[in-house]
N, C-alpha and C. Protein backbone atom coordinates (compact mmCIF):
# COMPACT_ATOMS: atom_id res chain seq x y z
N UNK A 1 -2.53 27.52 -21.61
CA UNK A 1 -2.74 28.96 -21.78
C UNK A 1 -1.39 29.62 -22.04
N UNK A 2 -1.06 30.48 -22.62
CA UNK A 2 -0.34 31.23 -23.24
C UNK A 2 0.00 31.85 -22.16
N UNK A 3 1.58 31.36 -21.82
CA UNK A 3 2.58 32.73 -20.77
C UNK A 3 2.58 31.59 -19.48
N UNK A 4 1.23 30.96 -19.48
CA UNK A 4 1.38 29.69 -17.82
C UNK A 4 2.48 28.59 -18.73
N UNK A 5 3.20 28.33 -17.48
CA UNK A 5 4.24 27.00 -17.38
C UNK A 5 3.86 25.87 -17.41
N UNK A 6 3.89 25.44 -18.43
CA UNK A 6 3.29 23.72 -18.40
C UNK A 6 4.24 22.53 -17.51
N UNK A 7 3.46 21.63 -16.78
CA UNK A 7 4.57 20.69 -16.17
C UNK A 7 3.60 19.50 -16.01
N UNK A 8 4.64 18.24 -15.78
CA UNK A 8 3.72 16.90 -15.98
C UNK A 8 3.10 16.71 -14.81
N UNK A 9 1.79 16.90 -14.43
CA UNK A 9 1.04 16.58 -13.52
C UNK A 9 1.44 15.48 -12.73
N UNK A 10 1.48 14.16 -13.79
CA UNK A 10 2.00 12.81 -12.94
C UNK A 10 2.89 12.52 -12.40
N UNK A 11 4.06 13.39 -13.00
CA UNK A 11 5.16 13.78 -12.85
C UNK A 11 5.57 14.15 -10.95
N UNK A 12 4.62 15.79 -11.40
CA UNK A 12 4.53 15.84 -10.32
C UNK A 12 4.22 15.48 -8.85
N UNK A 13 2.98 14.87 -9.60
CA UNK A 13 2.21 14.05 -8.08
C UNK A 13 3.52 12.82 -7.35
N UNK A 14 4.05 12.14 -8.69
CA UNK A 14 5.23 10.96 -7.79
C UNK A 14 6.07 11.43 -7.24
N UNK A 15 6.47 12.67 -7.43
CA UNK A 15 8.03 13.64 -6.36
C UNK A 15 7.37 13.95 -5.14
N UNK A 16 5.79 14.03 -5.37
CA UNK A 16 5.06 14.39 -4.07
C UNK A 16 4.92 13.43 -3.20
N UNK A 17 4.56 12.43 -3.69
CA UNK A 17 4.16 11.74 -3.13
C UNK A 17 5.41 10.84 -2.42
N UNK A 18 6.36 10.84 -3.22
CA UNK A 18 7.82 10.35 -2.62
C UNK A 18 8.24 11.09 -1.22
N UNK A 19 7.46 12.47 -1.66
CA UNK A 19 7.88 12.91 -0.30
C UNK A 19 6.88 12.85 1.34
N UNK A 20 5.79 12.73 0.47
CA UNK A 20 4.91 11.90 1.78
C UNK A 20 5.69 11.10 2.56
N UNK A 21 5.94 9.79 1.33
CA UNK A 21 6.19 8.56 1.73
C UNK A 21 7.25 8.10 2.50
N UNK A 22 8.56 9.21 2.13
CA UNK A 22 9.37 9.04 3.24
C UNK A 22 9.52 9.71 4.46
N UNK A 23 8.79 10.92 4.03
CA UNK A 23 8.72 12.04 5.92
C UNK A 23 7.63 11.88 6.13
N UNK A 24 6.12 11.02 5.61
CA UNK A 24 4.77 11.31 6.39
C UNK A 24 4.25 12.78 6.61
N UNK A 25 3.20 12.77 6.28
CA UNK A 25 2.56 13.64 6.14
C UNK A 25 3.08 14.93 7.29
N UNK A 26 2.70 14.66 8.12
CA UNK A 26 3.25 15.94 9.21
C UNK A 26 4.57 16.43 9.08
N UNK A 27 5.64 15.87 8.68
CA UNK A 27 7.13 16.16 8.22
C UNK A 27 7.39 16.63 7.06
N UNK A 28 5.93 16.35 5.81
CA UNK A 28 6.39 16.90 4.39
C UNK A 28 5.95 18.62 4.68
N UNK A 29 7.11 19.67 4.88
CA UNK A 29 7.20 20.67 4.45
C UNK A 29 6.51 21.12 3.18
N UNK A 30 6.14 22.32 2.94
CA UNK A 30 5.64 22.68 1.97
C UNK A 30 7.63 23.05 0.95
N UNK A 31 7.93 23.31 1.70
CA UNK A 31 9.37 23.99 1.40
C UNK A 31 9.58 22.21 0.20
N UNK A 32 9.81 21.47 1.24
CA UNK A 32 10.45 19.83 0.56
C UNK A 32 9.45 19.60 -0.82
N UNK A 33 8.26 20.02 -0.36
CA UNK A 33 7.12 19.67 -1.42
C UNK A 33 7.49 20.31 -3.08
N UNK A 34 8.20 21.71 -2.39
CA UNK A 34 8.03 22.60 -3.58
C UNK A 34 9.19 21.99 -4.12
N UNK A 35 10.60 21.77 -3.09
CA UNK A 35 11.79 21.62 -3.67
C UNK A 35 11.60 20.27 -4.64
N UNK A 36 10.84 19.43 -4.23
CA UNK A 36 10.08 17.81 -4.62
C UNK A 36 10.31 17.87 -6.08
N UNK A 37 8.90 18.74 -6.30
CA UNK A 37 8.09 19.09 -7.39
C UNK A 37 8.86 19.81 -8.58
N UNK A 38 9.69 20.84 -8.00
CA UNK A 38 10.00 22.01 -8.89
C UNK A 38 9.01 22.90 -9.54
N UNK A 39 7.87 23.05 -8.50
CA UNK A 39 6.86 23.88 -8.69
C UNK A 39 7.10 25.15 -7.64
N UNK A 40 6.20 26.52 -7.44
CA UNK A 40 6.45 27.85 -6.74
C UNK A 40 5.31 27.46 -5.88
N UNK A 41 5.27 27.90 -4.50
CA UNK A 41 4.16 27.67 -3.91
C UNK A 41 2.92 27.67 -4.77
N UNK A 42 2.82 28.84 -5.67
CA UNK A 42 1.28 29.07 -6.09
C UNK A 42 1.20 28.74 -7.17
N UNK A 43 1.98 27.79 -7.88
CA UNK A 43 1.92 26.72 -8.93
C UNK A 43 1.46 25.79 -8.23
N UNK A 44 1.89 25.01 -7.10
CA UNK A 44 1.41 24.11 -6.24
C UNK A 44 0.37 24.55 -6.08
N UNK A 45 0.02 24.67 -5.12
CA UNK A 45 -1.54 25.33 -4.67
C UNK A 45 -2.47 25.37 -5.97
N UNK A 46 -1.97 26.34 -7.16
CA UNK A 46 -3.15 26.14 -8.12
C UNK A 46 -3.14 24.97 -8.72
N UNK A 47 -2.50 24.04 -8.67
CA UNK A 47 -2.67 22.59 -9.37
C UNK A 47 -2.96 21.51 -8.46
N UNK A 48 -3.22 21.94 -7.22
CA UNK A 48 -3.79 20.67 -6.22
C UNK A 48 -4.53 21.12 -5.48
N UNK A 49 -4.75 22.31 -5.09
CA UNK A 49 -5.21 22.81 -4.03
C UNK A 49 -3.70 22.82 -2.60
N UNK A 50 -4.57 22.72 -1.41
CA UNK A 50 -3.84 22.75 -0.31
C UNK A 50 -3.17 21.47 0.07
N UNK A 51 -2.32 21.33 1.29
CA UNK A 51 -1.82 20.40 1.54
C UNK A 51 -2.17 18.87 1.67
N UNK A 52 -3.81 18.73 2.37
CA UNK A 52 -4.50 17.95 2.34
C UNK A 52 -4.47 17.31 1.10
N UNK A 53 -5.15 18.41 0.16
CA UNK A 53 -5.81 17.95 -1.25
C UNK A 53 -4.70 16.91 -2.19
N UNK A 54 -3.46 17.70 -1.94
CA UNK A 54 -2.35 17.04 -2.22
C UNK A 54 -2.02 15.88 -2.03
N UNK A 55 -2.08 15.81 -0.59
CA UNK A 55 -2.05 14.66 -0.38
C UNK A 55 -3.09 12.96 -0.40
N UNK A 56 -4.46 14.19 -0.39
CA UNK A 56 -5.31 13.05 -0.91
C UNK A 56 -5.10 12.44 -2.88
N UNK A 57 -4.34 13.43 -3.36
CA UNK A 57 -3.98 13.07 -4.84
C UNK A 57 -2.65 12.36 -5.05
N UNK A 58 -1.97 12.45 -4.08
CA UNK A 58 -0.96 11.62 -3.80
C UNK A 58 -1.22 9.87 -3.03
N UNK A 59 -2.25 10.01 -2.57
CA UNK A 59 -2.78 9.10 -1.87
C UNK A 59 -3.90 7.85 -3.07
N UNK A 60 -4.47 8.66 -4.29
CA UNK A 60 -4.85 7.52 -5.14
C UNK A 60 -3.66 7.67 -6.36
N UNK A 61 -2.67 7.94 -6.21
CA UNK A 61 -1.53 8.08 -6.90
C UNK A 61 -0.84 6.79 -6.76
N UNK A 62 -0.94 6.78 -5.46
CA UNK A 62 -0.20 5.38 -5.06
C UNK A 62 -0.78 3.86 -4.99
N UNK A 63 -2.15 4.30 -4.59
CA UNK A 63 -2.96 3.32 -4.99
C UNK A 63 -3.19 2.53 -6.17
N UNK A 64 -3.05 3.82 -7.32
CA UNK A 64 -3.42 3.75 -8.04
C UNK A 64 -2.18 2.52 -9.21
N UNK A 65 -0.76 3.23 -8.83
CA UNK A 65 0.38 1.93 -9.46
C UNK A 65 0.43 1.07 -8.54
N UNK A 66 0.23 0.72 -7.20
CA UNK A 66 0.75 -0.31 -6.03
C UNK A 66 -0.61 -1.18 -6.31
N UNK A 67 -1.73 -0.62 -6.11
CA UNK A 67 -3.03 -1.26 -6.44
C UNK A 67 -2.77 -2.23 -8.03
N UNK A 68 -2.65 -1.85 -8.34
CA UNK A 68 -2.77 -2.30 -9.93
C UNK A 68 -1.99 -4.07 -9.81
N UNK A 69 -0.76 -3.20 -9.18
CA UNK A 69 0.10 -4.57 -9.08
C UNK A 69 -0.33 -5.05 -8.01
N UNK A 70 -0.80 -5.45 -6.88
CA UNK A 70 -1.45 -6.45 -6.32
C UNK A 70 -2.57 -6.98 -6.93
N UNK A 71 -3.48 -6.61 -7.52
CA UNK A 71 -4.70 -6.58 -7.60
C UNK A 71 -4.27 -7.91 -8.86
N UNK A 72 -3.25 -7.28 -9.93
CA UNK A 72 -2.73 -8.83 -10.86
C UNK A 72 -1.88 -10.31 -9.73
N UNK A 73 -1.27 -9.56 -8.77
CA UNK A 73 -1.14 -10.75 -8.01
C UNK A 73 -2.12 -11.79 -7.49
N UNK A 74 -3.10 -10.69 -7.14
CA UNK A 74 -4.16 -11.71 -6.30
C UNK A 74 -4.88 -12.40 -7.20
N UNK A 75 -5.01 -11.89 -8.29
CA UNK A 75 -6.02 -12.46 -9.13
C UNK A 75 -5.21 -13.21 -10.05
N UNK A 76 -3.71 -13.77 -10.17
CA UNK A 76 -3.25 -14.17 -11.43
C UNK A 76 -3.33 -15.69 -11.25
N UNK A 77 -3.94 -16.49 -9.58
CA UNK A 77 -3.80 -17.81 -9.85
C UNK A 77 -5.21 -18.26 -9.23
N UNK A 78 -6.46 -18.03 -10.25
CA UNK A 78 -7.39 -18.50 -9.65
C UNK A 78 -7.76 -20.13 -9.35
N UNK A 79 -8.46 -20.21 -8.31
CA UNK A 79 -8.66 -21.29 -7.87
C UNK A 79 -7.35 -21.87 -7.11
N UNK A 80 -6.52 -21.09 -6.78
CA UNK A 80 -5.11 -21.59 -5.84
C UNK A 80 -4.92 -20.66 -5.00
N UNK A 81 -5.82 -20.24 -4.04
CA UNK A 81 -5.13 -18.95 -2.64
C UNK A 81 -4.09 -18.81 -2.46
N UNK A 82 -3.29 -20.19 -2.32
CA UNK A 82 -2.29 -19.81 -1.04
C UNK A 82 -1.02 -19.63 -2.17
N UNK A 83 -1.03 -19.73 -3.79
CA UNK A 83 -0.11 -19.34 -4.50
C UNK A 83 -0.85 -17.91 -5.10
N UNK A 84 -1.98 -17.66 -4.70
CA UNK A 84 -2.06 -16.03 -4.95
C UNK A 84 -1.86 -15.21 -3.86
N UNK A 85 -1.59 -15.81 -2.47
CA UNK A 85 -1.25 -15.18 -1.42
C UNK A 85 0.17 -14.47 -1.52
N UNK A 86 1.21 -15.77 -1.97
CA UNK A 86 2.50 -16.14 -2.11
C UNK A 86 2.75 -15.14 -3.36
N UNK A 87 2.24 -14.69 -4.16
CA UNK A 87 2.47 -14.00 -5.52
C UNK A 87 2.32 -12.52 -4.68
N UNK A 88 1.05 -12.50 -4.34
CA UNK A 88 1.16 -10.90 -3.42
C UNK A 88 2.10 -10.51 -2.60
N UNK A 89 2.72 -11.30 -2.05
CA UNK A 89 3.79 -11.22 -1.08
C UNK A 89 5.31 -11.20 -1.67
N UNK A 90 5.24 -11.71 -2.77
CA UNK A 90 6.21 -11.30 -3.65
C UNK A 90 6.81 -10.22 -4.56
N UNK A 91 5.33 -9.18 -4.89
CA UNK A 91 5.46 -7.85 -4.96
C UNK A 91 5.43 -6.97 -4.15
N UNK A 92 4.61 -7.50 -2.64
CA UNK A 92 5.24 -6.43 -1.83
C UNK A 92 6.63 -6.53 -1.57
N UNK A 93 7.36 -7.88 -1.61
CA UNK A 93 8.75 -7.36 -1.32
C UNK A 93 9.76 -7.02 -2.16
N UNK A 94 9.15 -7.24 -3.88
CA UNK A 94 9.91 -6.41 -4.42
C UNK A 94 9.82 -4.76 -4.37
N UNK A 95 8.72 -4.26 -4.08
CA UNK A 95 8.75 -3.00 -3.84
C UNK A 95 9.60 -2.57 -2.98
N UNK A 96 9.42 -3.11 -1.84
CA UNK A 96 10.29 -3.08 -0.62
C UNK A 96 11.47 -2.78 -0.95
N UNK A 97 12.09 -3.65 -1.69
CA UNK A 97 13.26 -3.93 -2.13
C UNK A 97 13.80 -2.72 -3.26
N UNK A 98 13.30 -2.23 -4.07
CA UNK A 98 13.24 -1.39 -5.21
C UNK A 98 14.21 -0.12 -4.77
N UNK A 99 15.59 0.14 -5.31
CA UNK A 99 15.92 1.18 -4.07
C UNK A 99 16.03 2.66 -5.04
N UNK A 100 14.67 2.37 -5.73
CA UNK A 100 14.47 3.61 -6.68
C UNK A 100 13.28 4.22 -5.68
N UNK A 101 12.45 3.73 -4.47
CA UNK A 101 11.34 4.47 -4.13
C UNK A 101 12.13 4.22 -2.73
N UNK A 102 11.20 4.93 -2.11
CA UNK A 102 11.23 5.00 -0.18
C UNK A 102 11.40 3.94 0.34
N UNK A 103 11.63 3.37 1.30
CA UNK A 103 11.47 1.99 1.95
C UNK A 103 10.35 2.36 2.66
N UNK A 104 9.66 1.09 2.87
CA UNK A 104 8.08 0.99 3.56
C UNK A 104 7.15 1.20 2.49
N UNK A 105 5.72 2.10 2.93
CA UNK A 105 5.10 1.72 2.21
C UNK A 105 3.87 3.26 2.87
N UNK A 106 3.83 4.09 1.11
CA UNK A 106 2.52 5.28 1.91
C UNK A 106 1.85 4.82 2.82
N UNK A 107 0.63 3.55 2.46
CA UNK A 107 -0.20 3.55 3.06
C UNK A 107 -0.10 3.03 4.54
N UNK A 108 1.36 2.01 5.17
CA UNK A 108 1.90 1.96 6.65
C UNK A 108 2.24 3.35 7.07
N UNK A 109 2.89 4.45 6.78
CA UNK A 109 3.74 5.39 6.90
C UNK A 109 1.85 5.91 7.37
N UNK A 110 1.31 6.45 6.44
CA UNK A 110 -0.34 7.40 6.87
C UNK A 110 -0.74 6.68 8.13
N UNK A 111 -0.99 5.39 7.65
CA UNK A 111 -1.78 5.00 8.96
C UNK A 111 -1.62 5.09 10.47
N UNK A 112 0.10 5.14 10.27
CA UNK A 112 0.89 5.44 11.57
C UNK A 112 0.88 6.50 12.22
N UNK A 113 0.29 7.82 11.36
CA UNK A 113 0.45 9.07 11.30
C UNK A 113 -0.98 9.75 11.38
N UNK A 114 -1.79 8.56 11.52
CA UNK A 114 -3.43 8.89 11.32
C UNK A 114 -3.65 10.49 11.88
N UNK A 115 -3.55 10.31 13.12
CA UNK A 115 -4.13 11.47 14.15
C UNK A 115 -3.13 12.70 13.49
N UNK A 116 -2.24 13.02 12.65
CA UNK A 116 -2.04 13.92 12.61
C UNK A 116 -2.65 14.18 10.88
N UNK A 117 -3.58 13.17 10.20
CA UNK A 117 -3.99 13.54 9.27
C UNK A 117 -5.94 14.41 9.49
N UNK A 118 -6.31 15.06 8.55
CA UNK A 118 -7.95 15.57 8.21
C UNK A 118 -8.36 14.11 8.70
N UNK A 119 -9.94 14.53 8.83
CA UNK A 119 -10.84 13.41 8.74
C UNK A 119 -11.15 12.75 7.05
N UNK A 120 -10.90 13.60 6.20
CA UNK A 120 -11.08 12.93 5.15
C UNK A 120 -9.75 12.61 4.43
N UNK A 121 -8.53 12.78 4.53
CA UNK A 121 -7.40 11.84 4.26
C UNK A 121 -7.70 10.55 5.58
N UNK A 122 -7.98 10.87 6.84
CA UNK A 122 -7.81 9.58 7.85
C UNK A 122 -8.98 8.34 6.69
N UNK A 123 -9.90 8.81 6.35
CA UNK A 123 -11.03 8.09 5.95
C UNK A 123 -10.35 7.67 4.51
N UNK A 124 -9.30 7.94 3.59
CA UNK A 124 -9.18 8.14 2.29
C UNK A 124 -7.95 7.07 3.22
N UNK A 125 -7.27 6.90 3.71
CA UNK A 125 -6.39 6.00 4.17
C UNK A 125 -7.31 4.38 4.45
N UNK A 126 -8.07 4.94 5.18
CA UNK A 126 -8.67 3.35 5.71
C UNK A 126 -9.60 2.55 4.80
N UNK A 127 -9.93 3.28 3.79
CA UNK A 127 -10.46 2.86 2.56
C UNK A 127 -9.61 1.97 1.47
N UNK A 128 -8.07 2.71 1.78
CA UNK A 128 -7.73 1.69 1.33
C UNK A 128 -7.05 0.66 1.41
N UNK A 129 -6.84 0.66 3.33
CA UNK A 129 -6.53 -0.73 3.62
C UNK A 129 -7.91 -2.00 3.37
N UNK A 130 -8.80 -1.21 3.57
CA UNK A 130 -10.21 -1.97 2.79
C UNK A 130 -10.02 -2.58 1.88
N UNK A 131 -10.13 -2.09 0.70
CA UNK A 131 -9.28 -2.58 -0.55
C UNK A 131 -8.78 -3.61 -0.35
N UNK A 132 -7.62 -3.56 -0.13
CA UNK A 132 -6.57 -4.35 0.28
C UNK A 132 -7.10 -5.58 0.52
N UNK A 133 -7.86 -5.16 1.71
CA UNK A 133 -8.63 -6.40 2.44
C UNK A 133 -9.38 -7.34 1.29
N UNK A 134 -10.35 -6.12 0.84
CA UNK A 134 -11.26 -6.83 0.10
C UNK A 134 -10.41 -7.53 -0.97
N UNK A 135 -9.30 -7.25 -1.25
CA UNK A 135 -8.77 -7.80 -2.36
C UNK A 135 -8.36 -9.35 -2.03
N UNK A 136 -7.83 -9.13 -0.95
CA UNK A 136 -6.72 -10.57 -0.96
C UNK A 136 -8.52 -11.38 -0.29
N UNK A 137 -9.56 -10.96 0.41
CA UNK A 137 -10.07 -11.47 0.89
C UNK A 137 -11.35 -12.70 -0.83
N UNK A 138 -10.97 -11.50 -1.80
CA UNK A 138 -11.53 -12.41 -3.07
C UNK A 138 -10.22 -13.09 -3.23
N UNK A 139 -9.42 -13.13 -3.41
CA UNK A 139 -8.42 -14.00 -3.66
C UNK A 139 -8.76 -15.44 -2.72
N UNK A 140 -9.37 -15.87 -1.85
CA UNK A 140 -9.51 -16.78 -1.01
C UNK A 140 -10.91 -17.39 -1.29
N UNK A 141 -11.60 -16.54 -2.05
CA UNK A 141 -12.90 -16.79 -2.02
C UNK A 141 -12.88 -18.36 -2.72
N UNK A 142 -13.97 -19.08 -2.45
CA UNK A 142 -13.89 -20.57 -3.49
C UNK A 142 -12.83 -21.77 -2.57
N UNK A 143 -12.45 -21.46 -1.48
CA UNK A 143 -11.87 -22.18 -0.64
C UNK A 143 -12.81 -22.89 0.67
N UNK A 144 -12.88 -24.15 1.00
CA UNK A 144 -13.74 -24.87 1.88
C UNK A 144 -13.93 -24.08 3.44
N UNK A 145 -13.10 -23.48 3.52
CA UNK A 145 -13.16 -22.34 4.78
C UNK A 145 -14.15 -21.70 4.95
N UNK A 146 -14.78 -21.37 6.05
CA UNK A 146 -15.95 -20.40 6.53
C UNK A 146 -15.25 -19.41 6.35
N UNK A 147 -16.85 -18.31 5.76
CA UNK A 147 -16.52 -17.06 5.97
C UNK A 147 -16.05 -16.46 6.81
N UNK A 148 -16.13 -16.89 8.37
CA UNK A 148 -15.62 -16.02 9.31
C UNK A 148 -13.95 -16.41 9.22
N UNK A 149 -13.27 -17.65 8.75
CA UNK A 149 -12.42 -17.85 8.85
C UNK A 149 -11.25 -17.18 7.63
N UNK A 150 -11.67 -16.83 6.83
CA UNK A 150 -11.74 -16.63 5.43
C UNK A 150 -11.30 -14.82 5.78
N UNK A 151 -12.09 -14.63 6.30
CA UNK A 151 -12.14 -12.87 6.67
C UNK A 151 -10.87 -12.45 7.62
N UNK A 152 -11.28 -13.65 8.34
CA UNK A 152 -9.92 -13.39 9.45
C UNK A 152 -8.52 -13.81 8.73
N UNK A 153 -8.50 -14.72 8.07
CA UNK A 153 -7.31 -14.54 7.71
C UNK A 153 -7.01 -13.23 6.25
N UNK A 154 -7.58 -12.75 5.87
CA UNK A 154 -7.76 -11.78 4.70
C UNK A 154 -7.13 -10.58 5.94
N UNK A 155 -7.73 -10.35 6.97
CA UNK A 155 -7.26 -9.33 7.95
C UNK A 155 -5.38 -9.47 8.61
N UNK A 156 -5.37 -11.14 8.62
CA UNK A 156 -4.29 -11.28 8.64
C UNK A 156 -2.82 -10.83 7.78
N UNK A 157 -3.29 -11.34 6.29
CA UNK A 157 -2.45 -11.34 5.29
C UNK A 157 -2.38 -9.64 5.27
N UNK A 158 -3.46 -8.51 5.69
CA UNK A 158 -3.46 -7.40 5.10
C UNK A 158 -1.88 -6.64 6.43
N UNK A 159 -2.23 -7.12 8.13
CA UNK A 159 -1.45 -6.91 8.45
C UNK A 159 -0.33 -7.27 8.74
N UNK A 160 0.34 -8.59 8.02
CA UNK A 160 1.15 -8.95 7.42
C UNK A 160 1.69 -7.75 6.39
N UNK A 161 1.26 -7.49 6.10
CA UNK A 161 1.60 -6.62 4.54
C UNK A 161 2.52 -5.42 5.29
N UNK A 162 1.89 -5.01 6.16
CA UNK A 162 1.52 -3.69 6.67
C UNK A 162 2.67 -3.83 7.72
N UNK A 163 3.00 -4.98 8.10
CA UNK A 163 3.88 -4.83 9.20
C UNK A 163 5.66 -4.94 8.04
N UNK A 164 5.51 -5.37 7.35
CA UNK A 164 6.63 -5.92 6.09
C UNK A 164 7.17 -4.65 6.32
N UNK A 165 6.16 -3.51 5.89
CA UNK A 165 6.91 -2.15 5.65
C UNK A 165 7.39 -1.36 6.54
N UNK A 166 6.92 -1.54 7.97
CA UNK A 166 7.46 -1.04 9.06
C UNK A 166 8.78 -1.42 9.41
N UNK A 167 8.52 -2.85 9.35
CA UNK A 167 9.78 -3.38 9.47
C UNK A 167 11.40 -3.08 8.68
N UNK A 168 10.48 -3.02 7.42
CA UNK A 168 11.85 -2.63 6.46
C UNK A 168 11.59 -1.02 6.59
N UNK A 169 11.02 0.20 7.60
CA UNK A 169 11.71 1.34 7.83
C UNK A 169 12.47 0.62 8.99
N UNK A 170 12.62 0.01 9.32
CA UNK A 170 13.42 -0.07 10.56
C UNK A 170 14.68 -0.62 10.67
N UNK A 171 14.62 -0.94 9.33
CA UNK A 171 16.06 -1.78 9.26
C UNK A 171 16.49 -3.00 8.72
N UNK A 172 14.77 -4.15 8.93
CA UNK A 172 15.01 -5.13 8.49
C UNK A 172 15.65 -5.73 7.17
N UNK A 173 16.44 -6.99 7.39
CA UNK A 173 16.62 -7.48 6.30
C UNK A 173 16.24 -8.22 5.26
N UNK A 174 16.08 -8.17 4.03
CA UNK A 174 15.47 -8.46 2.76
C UNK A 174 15.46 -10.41 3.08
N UNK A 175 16.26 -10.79 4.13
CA UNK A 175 16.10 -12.48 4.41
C UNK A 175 15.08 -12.20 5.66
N UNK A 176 15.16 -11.71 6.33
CA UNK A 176 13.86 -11.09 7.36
C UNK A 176 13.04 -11.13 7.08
N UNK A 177 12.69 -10.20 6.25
CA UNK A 177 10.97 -9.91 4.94
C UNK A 177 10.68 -11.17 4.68
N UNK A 178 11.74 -12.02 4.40
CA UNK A 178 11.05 -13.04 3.28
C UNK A 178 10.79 -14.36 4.20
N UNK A 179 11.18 -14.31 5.55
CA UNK A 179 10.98 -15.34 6.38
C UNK A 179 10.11 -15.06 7.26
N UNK A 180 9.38 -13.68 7.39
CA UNK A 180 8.06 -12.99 7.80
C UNK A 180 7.01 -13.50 6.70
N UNK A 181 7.24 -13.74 5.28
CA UNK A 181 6.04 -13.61 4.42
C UNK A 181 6.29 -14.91 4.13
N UNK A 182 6.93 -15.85 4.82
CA UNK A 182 6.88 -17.02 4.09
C UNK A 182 6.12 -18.05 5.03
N UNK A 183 6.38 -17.60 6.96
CA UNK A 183 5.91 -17.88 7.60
C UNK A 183 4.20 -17.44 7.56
N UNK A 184 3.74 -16.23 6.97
CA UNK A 184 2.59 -15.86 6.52
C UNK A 184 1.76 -17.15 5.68
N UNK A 185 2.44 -17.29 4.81
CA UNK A 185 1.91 -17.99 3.61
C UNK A 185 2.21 -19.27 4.09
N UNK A 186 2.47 -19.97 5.33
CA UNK A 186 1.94 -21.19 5.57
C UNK A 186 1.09 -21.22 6.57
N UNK A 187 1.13 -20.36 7.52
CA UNK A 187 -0.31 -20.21 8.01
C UNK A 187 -1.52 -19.78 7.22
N UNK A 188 -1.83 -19.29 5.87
CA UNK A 188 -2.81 -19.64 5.28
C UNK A 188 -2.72 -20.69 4.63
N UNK A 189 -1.90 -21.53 4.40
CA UNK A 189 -2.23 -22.79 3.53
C UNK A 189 -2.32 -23.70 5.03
N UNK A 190 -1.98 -23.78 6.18
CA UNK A 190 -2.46 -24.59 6.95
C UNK A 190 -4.25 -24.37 7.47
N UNK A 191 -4.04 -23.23 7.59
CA UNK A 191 -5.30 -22.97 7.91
C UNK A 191 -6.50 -23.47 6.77
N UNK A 192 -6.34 -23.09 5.71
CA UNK A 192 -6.66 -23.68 4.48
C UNK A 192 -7.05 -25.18 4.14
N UNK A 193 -5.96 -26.01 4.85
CA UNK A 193 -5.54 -27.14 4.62
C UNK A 193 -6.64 -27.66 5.93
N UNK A 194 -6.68 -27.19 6.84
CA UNK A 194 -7.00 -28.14 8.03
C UNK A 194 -8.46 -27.69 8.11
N UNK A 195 -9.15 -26.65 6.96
CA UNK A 195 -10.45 -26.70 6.55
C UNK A 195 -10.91 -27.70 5.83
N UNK A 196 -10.07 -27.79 4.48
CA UNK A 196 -10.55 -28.74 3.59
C UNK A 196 -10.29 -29.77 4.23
N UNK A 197 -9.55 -30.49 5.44
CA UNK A 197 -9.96 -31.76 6.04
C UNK A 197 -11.02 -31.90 6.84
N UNK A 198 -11.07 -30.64 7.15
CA UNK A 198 -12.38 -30.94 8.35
C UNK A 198 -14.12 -30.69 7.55
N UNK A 199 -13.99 -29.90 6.19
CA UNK A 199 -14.63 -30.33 5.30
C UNK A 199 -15.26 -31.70 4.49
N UNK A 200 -13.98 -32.28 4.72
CA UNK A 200 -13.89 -33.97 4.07
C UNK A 200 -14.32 -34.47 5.00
């Protein structure tokens, strides 16, 4: 429209969401949001709605590039789990690692922060550790393992994931991470392993 300020939506949403990701929701100021963005309060507001809304658009924002790239991890070595486990675990720690974004990870940072989110960001969070789940949990699928065993470790690998990023807000080191996810990824190939024998 003629006289309104045009600005890149996507643009915007990743300064936002950067700022989720490193102060968590209860700490992102509207002030940090605006300074984020380089939007006026009521540029904000009319292009997302309220704080929530924001943050629920910040929330499949992230999903939406972090998702993408797991989702090719898990799925890039079918018929081999425990090297599509090992591939997932390799983009979470290059993210980790990336010292162009936050350390950790939105969706550890929300979850931690649950009780001070809506009921429908708390629900828009746990949906997509679901995901998650469900993801790495097809990644396993086609393996001699029972379902119940199969699930449980899918719950494993997810809080594996989840703990990576806590850890690296806390300090850990990038040989840390990788001796956390490496110890991961032989407890699913043992577990794995001591199915298909007890299968045989």
């Amino acid at each position: 429209m003629s006289g309104r300020k045009q600005f890149d939506v996507d643009a915007a949403l990743d300064q936002a969401m950067r700022v989720f990701w490193q102060r968590g929701y209860a700490d992102a100021s509207l002030d940090a949001l605006t300074s984020a963005t380089g939007l006026g309060r009521g540029s904000l507001y009319g292009a997302f709605g309220n704080k929530e809304a924001l943050f629920g658009r910040c929330l499949d924002r992230y999903a939406s590039i972090y998702g993408a790239r797991f989702e090719l991890a898990l799925t890039s070595h079918s018929g081999d789990p425990v090297r599509a486990i090992e591939t997932f675990f390799e983009v979470v720690l290059d993210r980790i690692a990336d010292p162009s974004v936050p350390t950790g990870c939105l969706i550890a940072q929300s979850t931690a922060q649950s009780l001070t989110l809506s009921a429908e960001n708390g629900t828009q969070v746990r949906g997509l550790l679901d995901l998650q789940r469900q993801r790495v949990r097809a990644a396993l699928a086609g393996s001699p393992a029972d379902a119940g065993t199969l699930d449980e470790l899918a719950t494993f690998v997810v809080a594996v994931n989840q703990s990576l990023a806590v850890l690296s807000r806390g300090g850990a080191s990038d040989a840390e991470l990788r001796s956390v996810a490496r110890l991961a990824c032989t407890t699913v190939a043992d577990t794995l392993a001591r199915a298909a024998s007890e299968d045989g």
